[in-house]
Each structure stands twice: as C-alpha cells, then as structure tokens.
PDB file of N, CA and C in Angstrom:
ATOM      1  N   UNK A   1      12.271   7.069  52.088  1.00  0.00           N
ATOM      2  CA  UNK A   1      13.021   7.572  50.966  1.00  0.00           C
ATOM      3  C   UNK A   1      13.301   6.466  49.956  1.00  0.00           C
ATOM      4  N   UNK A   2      13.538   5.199  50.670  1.00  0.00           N
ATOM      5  CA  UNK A   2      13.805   3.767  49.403  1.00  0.00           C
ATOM      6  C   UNK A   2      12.424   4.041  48.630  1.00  0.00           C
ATOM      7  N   UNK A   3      11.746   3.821  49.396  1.00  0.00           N
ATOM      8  CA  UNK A   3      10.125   3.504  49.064  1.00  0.00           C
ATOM      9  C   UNK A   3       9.973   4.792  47.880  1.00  0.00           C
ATOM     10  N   UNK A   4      10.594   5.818  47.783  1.00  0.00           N
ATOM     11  CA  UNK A   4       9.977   7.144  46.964  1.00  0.00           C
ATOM     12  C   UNK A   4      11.144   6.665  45.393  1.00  0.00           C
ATOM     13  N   UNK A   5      11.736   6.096  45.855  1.00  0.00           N
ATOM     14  CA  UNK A   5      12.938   5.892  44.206  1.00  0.00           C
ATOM     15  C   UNK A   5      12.744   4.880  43.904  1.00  0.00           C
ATOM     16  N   UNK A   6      11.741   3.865  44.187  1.00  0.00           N
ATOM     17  CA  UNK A   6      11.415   2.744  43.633  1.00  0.00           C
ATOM     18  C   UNK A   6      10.204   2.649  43.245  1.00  0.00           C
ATOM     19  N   UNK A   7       9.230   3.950  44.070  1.00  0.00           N
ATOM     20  CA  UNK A   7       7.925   4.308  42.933  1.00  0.00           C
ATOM     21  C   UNK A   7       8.427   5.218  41.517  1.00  0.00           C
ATOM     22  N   UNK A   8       9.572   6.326  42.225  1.00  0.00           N
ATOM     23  CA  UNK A   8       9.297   6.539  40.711  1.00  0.00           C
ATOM     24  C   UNK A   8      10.468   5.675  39.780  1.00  0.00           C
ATOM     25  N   UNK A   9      10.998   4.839  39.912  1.00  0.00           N
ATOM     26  CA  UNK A   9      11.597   3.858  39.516  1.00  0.00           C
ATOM     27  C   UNK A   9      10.639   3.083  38.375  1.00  0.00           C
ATOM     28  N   UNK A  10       9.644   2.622  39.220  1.00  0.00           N
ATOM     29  CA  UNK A  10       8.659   2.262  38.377  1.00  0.00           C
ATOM     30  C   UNK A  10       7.470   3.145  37.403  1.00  0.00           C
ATOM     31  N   UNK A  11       7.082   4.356  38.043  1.00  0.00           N
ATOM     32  CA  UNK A  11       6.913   5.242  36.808  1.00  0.00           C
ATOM     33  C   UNK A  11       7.563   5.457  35.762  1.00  0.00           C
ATOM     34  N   UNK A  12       8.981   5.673  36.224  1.00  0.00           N
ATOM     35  CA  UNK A  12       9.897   5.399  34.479  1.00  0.00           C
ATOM     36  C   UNK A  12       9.721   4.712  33.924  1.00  0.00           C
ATOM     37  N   UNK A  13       9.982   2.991  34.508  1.00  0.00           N
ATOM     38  CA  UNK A  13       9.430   1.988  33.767  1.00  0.00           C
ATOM     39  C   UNK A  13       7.971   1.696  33.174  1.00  0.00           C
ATOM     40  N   UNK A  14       7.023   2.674  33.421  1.00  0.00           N
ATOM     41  CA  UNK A  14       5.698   2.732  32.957  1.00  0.00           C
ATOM     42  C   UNK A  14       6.094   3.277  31.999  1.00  0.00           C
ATOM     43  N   UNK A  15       6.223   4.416  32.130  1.00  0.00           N
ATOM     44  CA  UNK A  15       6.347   5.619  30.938  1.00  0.00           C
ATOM     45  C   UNK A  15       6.881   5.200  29.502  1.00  0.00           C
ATOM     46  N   UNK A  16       8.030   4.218  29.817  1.00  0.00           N
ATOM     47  CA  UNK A  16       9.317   3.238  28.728  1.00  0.00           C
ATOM     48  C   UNK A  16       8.434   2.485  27.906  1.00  0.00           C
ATOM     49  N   UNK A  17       7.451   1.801  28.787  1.00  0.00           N
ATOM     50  CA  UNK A  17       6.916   0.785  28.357  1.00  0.00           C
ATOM     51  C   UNK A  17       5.496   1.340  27.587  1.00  0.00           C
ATOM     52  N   UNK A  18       4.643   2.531  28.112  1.00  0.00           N
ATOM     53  CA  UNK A  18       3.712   3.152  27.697  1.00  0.00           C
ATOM     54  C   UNK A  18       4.388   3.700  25.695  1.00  0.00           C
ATOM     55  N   UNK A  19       5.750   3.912  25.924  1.00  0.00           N
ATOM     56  CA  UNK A  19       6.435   4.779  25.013  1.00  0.00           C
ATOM     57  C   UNK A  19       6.467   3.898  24.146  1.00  0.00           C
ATOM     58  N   UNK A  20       7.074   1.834  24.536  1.00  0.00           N
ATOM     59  CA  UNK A  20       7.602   1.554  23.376  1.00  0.00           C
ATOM     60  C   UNK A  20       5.998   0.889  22.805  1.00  0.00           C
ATOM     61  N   UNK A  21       5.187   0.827  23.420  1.00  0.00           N
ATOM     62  CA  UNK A  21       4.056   0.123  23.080  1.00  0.00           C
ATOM     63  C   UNK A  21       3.137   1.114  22.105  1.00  0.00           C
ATOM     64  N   UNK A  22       3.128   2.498  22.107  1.00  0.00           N
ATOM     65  CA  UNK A  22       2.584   3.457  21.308  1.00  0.00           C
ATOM     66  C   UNK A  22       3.399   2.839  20.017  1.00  0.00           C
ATOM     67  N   UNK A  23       4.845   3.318  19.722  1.00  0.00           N
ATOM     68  CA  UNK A  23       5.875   2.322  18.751  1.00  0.00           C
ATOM     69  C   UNK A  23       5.236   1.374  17.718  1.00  0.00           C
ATOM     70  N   UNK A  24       4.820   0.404  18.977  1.00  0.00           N
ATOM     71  CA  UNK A  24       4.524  -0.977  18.336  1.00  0.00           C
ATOM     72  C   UNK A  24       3.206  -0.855  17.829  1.00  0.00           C
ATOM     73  N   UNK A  25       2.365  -0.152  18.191  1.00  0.00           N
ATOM     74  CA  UNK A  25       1.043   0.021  17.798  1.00  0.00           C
ATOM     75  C   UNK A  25       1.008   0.726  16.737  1.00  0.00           C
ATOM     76  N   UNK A  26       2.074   1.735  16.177  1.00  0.00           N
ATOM     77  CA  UNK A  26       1.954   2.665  14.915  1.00  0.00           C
ATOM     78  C   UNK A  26       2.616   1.947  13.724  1.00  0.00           C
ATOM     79  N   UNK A  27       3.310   0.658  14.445  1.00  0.00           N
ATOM     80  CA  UNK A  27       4.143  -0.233  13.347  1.00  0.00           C
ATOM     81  C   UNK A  27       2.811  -0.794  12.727  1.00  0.00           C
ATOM     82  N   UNK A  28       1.940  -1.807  13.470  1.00  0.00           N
ATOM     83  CA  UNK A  28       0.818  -2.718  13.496  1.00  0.00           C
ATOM     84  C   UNK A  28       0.107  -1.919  12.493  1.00  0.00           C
ATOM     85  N   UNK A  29      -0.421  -1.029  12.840  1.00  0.00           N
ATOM     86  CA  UNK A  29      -1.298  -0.229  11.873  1.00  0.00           C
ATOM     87  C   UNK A  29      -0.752   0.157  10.463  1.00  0.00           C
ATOM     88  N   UNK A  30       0.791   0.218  10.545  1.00  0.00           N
ATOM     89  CA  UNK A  30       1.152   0.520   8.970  1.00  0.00           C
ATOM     90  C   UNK A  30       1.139  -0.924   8.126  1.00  0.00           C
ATOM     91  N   UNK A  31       1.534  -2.456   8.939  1.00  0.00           N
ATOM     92  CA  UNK A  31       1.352  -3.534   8.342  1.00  0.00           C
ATOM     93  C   UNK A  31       0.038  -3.647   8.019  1.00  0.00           C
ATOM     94  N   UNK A  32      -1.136  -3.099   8.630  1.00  0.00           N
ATOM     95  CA  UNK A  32      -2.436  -3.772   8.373  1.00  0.00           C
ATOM     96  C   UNK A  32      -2.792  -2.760   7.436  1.00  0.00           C
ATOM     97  N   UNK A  33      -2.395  -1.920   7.051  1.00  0.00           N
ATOM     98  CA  UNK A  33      -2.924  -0.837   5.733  1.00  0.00           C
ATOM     99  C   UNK A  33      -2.182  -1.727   4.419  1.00  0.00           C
ATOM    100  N   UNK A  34      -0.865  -2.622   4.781  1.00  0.00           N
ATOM    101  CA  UNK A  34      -0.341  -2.706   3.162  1.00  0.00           C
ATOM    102  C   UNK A  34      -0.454  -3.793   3.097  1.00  0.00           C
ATOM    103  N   UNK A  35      -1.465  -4.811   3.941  1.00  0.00           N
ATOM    104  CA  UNK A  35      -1.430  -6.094   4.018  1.00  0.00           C
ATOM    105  C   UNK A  35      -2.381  -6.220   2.731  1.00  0.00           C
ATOM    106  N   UNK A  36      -3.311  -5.631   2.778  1.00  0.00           N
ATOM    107  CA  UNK A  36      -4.343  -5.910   1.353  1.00  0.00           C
ATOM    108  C   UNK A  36      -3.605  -5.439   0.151  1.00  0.00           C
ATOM    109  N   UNK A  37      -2.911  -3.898   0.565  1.00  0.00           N
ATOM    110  CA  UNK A  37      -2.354  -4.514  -1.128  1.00  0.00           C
ATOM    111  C   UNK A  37      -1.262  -5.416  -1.010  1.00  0.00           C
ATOM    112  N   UNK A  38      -1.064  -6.070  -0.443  1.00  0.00           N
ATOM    113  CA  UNK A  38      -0.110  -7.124  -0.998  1.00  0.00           C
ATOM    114  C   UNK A  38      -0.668  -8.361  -1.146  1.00  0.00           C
ATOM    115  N   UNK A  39      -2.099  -8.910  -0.523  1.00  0.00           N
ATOM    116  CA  UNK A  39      -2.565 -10.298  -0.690  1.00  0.00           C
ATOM    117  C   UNK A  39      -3.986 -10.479  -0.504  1.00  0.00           C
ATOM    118  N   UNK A  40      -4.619  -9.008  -0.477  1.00  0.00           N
ATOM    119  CA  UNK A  40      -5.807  -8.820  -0.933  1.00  0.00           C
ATOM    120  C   UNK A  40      -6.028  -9.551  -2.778  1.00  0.00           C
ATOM    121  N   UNK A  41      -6.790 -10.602  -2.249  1.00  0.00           N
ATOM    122  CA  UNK A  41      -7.332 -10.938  -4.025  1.00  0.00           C
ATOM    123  C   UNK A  41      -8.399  -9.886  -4.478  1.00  0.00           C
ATOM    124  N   UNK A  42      -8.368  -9.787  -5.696  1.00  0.00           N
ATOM    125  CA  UNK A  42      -8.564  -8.857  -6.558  1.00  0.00           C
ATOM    126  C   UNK A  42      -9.960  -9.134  -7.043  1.00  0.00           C
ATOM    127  N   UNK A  43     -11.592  -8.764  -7.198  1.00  0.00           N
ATOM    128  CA  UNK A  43     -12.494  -9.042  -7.348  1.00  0.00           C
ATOM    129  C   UNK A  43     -12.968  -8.988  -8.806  1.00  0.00           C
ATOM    130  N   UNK A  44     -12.969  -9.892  -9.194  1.00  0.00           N
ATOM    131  CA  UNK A  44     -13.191  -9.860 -11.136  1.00  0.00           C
ATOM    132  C   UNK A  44     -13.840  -9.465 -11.749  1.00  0.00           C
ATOM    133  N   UNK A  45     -15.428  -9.737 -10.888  1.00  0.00           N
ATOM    134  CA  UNK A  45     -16.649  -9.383 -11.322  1.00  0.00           C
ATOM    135  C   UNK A  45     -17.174  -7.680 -10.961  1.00  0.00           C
ATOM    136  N   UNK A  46     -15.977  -7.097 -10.035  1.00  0.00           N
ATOM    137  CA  UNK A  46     -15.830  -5.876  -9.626  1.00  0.00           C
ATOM    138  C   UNK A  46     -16.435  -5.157 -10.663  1.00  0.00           C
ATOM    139  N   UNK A  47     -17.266  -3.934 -10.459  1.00  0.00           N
ATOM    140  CA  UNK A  47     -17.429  -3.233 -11.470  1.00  0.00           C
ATOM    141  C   UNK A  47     -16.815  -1.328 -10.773  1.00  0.00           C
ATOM    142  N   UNK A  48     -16.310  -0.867 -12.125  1.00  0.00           N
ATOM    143  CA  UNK A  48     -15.214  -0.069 -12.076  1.00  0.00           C
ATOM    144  C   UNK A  48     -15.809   1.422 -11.376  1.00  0.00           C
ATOM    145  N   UNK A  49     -15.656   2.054 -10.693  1.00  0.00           N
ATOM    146  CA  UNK A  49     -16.195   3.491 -10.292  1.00  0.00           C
ATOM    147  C   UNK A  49     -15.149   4.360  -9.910  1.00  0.00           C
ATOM    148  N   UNK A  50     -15.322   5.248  -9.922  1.00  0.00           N
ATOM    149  CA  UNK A  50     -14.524   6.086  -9.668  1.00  0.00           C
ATOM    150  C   UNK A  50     -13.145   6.242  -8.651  1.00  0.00           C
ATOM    151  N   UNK A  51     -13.851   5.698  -7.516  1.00  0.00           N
ATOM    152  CA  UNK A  51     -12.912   5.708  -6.494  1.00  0.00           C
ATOM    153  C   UNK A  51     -11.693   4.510  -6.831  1.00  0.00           C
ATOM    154  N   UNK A  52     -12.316   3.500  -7.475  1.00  0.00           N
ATOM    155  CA  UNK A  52     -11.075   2.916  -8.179  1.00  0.00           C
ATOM    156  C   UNK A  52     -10.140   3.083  -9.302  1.00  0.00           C
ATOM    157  N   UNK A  53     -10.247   4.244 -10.015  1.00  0.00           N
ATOM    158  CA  UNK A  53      -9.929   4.760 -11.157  1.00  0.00           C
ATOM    159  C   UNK A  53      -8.797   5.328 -11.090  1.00  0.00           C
ATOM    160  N   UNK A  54      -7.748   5.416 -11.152  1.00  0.00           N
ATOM    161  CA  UNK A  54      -6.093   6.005 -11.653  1.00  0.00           C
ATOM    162  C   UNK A  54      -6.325   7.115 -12.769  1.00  0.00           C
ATOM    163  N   UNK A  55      -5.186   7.792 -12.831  1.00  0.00           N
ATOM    164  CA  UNK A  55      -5.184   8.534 -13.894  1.00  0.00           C
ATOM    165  C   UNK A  55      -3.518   8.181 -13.692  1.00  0.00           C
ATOM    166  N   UNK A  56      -3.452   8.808 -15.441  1.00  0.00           N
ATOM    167  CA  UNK A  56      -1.873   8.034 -15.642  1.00  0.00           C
ATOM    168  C   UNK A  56      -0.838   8.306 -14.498  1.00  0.00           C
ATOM    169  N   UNK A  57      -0.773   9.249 -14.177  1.00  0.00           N
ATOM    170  CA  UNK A  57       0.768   9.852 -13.205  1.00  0.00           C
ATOM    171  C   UNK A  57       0.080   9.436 -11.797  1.00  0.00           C
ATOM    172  N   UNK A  58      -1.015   8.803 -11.567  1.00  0.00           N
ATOM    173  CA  UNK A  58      -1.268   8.718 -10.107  1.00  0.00           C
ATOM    174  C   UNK A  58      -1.021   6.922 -10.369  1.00  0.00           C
ATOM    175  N   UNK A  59      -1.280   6.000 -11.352  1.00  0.00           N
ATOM    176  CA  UNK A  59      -0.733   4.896 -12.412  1.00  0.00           C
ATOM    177  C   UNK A  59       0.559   4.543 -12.082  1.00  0.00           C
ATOM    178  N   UNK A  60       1.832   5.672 -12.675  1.00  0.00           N
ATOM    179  CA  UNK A  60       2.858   5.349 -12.285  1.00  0.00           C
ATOM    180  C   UNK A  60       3.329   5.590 -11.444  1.00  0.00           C
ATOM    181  N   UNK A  61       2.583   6.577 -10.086  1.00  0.00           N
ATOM    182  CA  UNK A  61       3.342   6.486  -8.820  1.00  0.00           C
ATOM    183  C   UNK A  61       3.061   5.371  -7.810  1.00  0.00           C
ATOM    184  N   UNK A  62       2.349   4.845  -8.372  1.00  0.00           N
ATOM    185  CA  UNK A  62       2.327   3.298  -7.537  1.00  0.00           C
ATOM    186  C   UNK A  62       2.429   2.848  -7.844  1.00  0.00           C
ATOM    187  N   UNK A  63       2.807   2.455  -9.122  1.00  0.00           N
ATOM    188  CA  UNK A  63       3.989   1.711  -9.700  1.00  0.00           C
ATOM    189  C   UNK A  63       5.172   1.423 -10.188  1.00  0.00           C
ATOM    190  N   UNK A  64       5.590   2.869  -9.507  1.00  0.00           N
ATOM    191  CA  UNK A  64       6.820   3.329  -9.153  1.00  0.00           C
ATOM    192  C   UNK A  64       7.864   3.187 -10.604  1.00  0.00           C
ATOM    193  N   UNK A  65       6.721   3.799 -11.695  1.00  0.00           N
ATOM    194  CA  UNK A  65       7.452   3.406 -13.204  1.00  0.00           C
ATOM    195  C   UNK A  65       7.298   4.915 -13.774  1.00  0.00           C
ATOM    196  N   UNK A  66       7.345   5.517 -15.221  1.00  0.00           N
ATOM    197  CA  UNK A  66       7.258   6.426 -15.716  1.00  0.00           C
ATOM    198  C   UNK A  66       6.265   6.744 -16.780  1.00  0.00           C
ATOM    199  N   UNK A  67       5.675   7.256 -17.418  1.00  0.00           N
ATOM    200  CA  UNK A  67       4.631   6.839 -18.445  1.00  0.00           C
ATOM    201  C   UNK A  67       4.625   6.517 -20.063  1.00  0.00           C
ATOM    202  N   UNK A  68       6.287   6.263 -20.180  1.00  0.00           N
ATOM    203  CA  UNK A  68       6.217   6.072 -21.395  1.00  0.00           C
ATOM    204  C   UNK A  68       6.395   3.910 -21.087  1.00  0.00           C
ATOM    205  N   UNK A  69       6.701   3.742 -19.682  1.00  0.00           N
ATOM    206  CA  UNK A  69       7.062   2.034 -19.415  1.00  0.00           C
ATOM    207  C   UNK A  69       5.650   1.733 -19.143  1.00  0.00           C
ATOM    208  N   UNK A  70       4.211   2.472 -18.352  1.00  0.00           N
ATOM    209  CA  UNK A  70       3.450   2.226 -18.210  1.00  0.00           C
ATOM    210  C   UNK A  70       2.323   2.301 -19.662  1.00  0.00           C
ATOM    211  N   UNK A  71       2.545   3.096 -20.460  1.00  0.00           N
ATOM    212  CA  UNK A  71       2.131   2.570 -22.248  1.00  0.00           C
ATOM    213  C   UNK A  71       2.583   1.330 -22.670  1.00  0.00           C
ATOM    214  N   UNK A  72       4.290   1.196 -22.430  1.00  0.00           N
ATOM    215  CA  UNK A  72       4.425   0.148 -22.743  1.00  0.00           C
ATOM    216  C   UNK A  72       3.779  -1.425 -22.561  1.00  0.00           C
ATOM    217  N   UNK A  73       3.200  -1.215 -20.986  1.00  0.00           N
ATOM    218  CA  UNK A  73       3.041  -2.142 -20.501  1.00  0.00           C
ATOM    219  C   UNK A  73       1.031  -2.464 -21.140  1.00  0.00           C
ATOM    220  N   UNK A  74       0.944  -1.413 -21.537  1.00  0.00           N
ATOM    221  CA  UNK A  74      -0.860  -1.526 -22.144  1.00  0.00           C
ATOM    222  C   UNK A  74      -0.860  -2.041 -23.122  1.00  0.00           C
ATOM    223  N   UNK A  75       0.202  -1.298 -24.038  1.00  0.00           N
ATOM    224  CA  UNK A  75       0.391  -2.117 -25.756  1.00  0.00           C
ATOM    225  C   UNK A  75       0.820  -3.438 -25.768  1.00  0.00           C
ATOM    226  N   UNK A  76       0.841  -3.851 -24.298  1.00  0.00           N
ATOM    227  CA  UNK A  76       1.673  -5.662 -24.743  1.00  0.00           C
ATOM    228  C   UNK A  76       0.617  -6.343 -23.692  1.00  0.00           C
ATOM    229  N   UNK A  77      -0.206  -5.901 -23.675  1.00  0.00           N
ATOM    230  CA  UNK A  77      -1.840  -5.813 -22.675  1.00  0.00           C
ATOM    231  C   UNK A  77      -1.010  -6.333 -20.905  1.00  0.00           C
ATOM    232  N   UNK A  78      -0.134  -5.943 -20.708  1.00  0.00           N
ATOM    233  CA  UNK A  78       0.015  -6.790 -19.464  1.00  0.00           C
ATOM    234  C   UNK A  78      -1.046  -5.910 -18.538  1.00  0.00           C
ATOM    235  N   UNK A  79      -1.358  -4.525 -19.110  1.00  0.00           N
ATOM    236  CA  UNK A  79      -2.153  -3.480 -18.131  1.00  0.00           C
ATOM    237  C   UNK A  79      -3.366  -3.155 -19.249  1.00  0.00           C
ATOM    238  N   UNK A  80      -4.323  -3.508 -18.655  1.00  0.00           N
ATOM    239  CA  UNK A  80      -5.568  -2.858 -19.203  1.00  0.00           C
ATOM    240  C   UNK A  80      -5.954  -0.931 -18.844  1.00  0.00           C
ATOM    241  N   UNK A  81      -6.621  -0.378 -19.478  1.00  0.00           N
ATOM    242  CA  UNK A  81      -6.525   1.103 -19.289  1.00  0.00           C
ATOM    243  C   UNK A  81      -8.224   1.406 -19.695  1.00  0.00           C
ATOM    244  N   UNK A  82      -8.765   2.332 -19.170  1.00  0.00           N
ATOM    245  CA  UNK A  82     -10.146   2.849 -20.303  1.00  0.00           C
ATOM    246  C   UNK A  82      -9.920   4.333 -19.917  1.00  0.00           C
ATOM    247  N   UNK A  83      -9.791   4.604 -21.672  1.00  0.00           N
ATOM    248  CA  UNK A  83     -10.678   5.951 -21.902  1.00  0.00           C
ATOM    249  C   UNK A  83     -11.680   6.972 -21.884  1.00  0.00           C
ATOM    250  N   UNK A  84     -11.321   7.733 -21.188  1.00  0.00           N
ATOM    251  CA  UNK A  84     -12.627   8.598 -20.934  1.00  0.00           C
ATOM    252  C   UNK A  84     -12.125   9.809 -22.165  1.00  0.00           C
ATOM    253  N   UNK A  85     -12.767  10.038 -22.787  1.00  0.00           N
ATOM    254  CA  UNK A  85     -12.419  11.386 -23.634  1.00  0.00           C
ATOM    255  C   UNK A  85     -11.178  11.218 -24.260  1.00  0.00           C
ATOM    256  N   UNK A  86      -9.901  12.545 -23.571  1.00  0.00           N
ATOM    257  CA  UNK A  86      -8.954  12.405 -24.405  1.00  0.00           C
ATOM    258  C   UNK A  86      -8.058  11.635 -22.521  1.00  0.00           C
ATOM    259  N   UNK A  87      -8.449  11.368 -21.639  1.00  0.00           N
ATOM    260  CA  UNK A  87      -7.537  10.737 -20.316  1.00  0.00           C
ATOM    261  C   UNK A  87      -7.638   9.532 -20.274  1.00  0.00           C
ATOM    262  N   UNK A  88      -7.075   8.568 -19.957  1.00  0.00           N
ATOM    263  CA  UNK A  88      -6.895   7.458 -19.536  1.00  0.00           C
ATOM    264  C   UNK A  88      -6.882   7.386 -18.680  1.00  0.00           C
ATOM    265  N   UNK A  89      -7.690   5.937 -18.033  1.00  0.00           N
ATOM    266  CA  UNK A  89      -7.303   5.727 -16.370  1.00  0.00           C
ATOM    267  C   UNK A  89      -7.475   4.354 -16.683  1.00  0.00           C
ATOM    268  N   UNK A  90      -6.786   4.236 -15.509  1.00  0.00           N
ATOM    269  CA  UNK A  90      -6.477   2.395 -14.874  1.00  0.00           C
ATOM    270  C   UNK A  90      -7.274   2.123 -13.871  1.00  0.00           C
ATOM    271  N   UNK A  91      -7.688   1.223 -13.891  1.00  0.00           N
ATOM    272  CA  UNK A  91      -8.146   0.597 -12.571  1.00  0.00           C
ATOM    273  C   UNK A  91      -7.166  -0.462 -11.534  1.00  0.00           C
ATOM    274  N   UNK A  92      -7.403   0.427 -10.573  1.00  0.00           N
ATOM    275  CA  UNK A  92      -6.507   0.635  -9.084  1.00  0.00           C
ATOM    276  C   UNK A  92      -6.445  -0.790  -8.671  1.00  0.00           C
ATOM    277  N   UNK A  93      -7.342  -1.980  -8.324  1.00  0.00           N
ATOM    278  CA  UNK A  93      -7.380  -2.922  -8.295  1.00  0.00           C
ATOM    279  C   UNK A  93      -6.430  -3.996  -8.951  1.00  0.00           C
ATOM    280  N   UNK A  94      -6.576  -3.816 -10.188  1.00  0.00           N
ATOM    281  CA  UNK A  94      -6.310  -4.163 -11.355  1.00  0.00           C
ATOM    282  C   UNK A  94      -4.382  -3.864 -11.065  1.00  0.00           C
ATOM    283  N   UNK A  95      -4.684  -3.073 -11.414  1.00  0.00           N
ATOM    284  CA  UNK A  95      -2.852  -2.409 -11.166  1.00  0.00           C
ATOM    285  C   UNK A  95      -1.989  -3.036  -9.797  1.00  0.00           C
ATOM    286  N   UNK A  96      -2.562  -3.119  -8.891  1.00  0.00           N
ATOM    287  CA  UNK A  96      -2.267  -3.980  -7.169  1.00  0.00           C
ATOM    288  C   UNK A  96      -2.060  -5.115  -7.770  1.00  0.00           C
ATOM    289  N   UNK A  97      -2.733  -6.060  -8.386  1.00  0.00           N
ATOM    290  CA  UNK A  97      -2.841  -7.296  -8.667  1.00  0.00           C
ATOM    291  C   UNK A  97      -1.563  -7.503  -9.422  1.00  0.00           C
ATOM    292  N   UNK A  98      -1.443  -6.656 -10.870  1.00  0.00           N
ATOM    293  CA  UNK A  98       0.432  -6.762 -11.870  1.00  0.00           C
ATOM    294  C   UNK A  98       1.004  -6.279 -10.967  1.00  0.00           C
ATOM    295  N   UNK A  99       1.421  -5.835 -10.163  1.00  0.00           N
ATOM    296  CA  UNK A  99       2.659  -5.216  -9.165  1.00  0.00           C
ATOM    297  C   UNK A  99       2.543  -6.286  -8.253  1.00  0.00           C
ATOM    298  N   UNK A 100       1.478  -7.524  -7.965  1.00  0.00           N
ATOM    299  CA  UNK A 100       2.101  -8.367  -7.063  1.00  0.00           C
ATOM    300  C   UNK A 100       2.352  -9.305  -7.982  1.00  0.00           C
ATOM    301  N   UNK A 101       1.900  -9.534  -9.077  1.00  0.00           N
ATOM    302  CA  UNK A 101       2.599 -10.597  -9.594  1.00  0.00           C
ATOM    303  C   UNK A 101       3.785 -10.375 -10.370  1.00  0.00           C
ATOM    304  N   UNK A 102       4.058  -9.395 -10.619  1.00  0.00           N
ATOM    305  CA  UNK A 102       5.934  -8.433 -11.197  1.00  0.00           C
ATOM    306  C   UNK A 102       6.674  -8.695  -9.953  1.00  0.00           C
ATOM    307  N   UNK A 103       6.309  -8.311  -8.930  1.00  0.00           N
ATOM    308  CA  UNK A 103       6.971  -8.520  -7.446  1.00  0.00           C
ATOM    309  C   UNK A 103       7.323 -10.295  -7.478  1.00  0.00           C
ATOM    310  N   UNK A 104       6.648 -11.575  -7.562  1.00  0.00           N
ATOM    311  CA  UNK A 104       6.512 -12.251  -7.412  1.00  0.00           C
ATOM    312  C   UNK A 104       8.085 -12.812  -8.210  1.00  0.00           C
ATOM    313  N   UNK A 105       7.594 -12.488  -9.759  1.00  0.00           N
ATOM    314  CA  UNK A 105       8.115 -13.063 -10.746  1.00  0.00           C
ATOM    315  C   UNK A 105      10.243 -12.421 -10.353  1.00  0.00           C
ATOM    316  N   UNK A 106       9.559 -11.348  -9.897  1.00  0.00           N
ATOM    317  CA  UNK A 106      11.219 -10.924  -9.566  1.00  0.00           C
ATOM    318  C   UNK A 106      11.874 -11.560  -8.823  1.00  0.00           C
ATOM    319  N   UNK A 107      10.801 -12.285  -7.797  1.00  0.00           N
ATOM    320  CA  UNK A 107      11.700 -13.165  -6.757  1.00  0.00           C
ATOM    321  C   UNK A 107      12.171 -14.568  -6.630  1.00  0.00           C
ATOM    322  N   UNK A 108      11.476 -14.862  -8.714  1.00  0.00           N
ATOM    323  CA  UNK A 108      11.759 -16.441  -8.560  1.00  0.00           C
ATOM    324  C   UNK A 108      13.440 -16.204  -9.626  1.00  0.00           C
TER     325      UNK A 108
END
C-alpha cells in the first residue's frame, strides 16, 4: 500500500511537471516569433512584393498609431509609402525597422 501512494505520488509529480513544461514551451515559441521583429536587421537591397506590403489600417495596427499620425509620419519622410492607384501601402519591413528605432529613442 506505501509502495501504491508513492507511485502515484510520482505520477502527479509527472503530470505537474509534463503541465509546467507544455507552459514553458508555449512561452519559448511566443519569444522566438517576436524576436525578429525586434532585432531582425532589415534587408536594404530587399525588393518589395506583396507579402511585404501593408495597407494603411493594417500600417497602423502595428504601429499601434491612427492614420492621420501615420501621414504625418510620411510627409516628414520618417515612413516611406508607394502607391498603387488610388491605396497606399508600406512596406512591412521597413515599418519593423521605425518602430524599433521610435522604441529605442523612447528609452534614451
């Protein structure tokens, strides 16, 4: 009977440990998704396609601004933009790169 509450003694303690290690593994994976945008360098010679392309309101939700501050920020060139027709889009790259260096500048 000792012998039966100290196996499952230790199944609990599997289970705890199975539990907090799933935890730690779903933390790991959310650091390694935002690790590039935060210190991923930015490729210059990049050329622009689609999948990197913003459109304004997808623009200011990751940059957590509105679209009359994100104009602002084109007319004083801190953000480059290209026109397609009558839409604008940003390039996604491009935009990661001013949000780490706005981030930066906030912290000196």
């Amino acid at each position: 009977m000792n012998l039966e509450r100290k196996n499952k003694e230790l199944e609990y303690r599997i289970f705890n440990l199975e539990k907090s290690l799933d935890i730690v593994l779903k933390k790991l994976n959310q650091i390694e998704e935002a690790l590039p945008f935060y210190y991923d360098e930015s490729q210059e010679n990049e050329n622009l396609n689609s999948e990197n392309l913003l459109s304004l309101k997808d623009a200011c939700t990751l940059l957590n601004t509105n679209e009359s501050k994100l104009m602002e920020w084109v007319q004083k060139d801190i953000v480059s933009s290209k026109r397609v027709g009558e839409i604008t889009y940003f390039d996604k790259s491009e935009l990661k790169a001013v949000f780490r260096k706005m981030m930066v500048q906030d912290l000196e």
